[in-house]
Protein backbone atom coordinates (compact mmCIF):
# COMPACT_ATOMS: atom_id res chain seq x y z
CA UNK A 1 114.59 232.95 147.90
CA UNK A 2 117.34 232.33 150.95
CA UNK A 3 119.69 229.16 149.54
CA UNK A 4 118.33 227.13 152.55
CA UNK A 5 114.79 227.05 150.67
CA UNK A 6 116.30 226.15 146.77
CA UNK A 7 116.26 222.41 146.46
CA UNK A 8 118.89 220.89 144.78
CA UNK A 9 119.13 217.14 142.92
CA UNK A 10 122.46 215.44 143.53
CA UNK A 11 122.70 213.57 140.42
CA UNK A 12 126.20 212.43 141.59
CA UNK A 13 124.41 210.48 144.10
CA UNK A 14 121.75 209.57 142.01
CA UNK A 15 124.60 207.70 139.37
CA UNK A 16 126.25 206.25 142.15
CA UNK A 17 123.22 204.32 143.78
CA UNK A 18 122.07 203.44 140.32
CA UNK A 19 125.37 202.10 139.46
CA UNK A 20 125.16 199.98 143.07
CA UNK A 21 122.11 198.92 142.28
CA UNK A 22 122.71 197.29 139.23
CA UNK A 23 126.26 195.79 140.45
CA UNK A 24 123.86 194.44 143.60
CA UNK A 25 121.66 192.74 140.66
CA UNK A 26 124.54 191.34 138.94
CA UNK A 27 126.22 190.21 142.51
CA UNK A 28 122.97 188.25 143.56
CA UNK A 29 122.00 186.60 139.90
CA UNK A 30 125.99 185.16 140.08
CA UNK A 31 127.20 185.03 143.43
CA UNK A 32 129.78 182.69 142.16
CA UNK A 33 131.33 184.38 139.19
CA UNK A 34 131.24 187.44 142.07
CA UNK A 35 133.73 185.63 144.31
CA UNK A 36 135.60 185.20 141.09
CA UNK A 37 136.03 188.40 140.25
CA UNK A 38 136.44 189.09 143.77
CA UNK A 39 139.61 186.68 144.25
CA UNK A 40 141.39 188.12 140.98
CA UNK A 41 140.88 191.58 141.71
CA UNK A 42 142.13 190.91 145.42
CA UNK A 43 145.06 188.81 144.00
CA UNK A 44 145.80 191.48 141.51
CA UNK A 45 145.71 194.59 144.46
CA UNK A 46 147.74 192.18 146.63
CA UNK A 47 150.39 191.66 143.67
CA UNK A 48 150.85 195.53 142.98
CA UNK A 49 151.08 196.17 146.41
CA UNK A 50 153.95 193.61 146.97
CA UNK A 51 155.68 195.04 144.37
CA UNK A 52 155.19 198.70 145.54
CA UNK A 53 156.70 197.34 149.18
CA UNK A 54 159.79 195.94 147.01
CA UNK A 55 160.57 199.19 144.95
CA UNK A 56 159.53 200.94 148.85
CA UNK A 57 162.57 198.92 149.94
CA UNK A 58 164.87 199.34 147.32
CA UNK A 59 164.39 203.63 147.74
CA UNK A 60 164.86 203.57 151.54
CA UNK A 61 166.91 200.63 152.33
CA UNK A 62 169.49 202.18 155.02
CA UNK A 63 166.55 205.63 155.92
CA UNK A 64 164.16 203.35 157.96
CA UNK A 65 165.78 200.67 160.21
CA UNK A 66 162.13 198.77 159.61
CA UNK A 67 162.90 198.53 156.02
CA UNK A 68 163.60 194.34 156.22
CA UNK A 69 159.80 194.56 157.36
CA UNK A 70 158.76 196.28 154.32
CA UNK A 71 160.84 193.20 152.18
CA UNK A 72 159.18 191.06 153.97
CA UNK A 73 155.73 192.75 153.70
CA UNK A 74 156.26 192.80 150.07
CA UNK A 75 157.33 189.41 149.47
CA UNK A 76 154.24 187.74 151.46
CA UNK A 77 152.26 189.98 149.23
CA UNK A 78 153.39 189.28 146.11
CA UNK A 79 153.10 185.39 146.87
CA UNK A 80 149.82 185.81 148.15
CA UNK A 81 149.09 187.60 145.03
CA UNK A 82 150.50 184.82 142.48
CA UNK A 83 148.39 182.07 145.03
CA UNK A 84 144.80 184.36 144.76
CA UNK A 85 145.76 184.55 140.50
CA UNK A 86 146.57 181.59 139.65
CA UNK A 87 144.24 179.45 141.90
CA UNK A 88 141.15 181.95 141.74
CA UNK A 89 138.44 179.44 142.22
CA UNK A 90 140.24 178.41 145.55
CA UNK A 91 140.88 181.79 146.80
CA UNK A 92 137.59 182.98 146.02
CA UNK A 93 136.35 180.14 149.00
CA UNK A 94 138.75 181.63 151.14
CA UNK A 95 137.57 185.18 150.92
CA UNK A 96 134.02 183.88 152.79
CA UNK A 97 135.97 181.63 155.22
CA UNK A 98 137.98 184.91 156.43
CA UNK A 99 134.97 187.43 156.66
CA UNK A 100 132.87 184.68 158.14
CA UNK A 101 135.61 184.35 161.13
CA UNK A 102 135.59 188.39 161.36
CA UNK A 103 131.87 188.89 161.34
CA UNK A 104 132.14 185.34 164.11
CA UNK A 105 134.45 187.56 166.12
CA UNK A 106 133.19 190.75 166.03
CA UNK A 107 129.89 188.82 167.14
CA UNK A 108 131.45 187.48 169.84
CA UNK A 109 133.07 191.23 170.90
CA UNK A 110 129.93 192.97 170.43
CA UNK A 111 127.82 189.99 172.38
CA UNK A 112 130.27 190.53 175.51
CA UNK A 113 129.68 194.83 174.92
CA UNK A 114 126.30 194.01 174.90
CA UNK A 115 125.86 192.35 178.19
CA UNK A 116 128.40 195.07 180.08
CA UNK A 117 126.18 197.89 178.64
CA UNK A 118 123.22 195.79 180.14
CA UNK A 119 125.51 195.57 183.65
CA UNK A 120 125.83 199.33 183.27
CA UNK A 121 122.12 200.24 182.37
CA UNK A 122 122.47 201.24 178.71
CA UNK A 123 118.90 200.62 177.62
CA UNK A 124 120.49 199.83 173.90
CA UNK A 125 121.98 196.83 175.50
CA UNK A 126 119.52 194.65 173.33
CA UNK A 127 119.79 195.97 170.06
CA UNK A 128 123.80 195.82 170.55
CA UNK A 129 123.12 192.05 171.38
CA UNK A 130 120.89 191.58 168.45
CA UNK A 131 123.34 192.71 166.53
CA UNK A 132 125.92 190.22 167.63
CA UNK A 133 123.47 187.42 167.08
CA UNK A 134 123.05 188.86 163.17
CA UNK A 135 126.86 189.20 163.24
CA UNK A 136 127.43 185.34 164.84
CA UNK A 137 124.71 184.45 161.98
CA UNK A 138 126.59 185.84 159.32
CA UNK A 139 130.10 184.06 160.37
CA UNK A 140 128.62 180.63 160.22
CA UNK A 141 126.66 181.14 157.13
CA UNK A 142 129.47 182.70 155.55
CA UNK A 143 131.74 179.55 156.64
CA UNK A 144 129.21 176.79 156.10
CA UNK A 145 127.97 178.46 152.43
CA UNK A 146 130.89 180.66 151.28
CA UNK A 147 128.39 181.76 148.16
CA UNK A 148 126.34 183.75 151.01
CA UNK A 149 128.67 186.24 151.35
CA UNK A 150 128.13 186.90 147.43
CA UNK A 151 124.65 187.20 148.54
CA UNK A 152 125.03 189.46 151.72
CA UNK A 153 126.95 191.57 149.58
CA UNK A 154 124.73 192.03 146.42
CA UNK A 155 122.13 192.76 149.01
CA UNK A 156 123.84 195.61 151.06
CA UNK A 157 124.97 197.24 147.70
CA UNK A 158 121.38 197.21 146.59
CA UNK A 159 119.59 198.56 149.91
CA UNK A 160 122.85 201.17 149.92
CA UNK A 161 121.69 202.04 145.92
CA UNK A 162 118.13 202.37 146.55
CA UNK A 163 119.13 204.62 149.64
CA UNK A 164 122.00 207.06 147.78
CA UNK A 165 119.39 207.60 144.94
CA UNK A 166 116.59 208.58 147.70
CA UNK A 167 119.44 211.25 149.31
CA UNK A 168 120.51 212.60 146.14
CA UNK A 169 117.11 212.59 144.37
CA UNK A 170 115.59 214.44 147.68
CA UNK A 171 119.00 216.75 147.83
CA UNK A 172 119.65 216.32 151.59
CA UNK A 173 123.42 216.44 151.43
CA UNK A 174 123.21 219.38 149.00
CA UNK A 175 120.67 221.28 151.20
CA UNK A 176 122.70 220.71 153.75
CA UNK A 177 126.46 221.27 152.43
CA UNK A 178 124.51 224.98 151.41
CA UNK A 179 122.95 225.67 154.90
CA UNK A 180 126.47 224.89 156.14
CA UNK A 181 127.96 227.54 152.97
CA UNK A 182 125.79 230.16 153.60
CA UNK A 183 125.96 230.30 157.64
């Protein structure tokens, strides 16, 4: 039997969507506590990572002439930190606000892309514009009702579980890592 023909389980996979899954479960039963959680562990990445900049600073002070930028960097970090720590329950309405004006902008980007593609005679103009509108959507509702991004999330997390468990139980990437192996 050629390796092309032995079908493999990739449990890795398997755990991986299974353990998405269930955080998607958790996300969408407490969509608040989730921007919680969300906010402190933000706050907490934002506080090591100003104090990385700092000790970055202190190592290369006169090797990089744009180490004042890297002070700087590391300061706004750290007191962005300390704000998303100690205020959680306000930073965790801010996280929403600022993906809801991305998802609004890239909306807005993709809606122009859309109609030049249309100018141009892509026939995928539409879906591309579809897209936006989903994209637009998703801005205001995150904006208007910040706990819908806890909900958008949980969601994606449990169609991207369902789908990693499918791939690994089936053994597609495995199959096809060894097709690639044994060319």
């Amino acid at each position: 039997m050629s390796p092309a023909n032995v079908k493999k389980h990739d449990w890795s996979l398997v755990l991986v969507g299974v353990c998405l899954f269930i955080i998607g479960i958790i996300l969408f039963a407490m969509p608040y506590l989730t921007m919680f959680v969300i906010a402190v562990v933000v706050g907490t990445v934002l506080l090591i990572t100003g104090i990385v900049d700092i000790l970055a600073y202190i190592r290369l002070r006169g090797a990089n002439a744009t180490s004042g930028w890297t002070l700087l960097y590391g300061i706004c970090n750290i007191i962005l930190g300390l704000l998303f720590l100690v205020h959680p329950l306000v930073s965790s309405l801010t996280i929403p606000w600022l993906m809801g004006i991305v998802f609004f902008a890239f909306g807005i980007f993709e809606g122009a892309a859309a109609f030049r593609e249309r100018s141009v005679g892509i026939s995928t103009w539409a879906l591309a514009l579809a897209s936006a509108v989903v994209d637009i959507l998703c801005g205001i509702m995150f904006i208007v009702w910040p706990a819908t991004f806890a909900i958008f999330l949980a969601v994606f997390l449990l169609m991207r579980g369902v789908s990693l468990v499918v791939i690994g139980y089936r053994g597609e990437v495995s199959q096809l890592r060894d097709n690639m192996l044994f060319r």
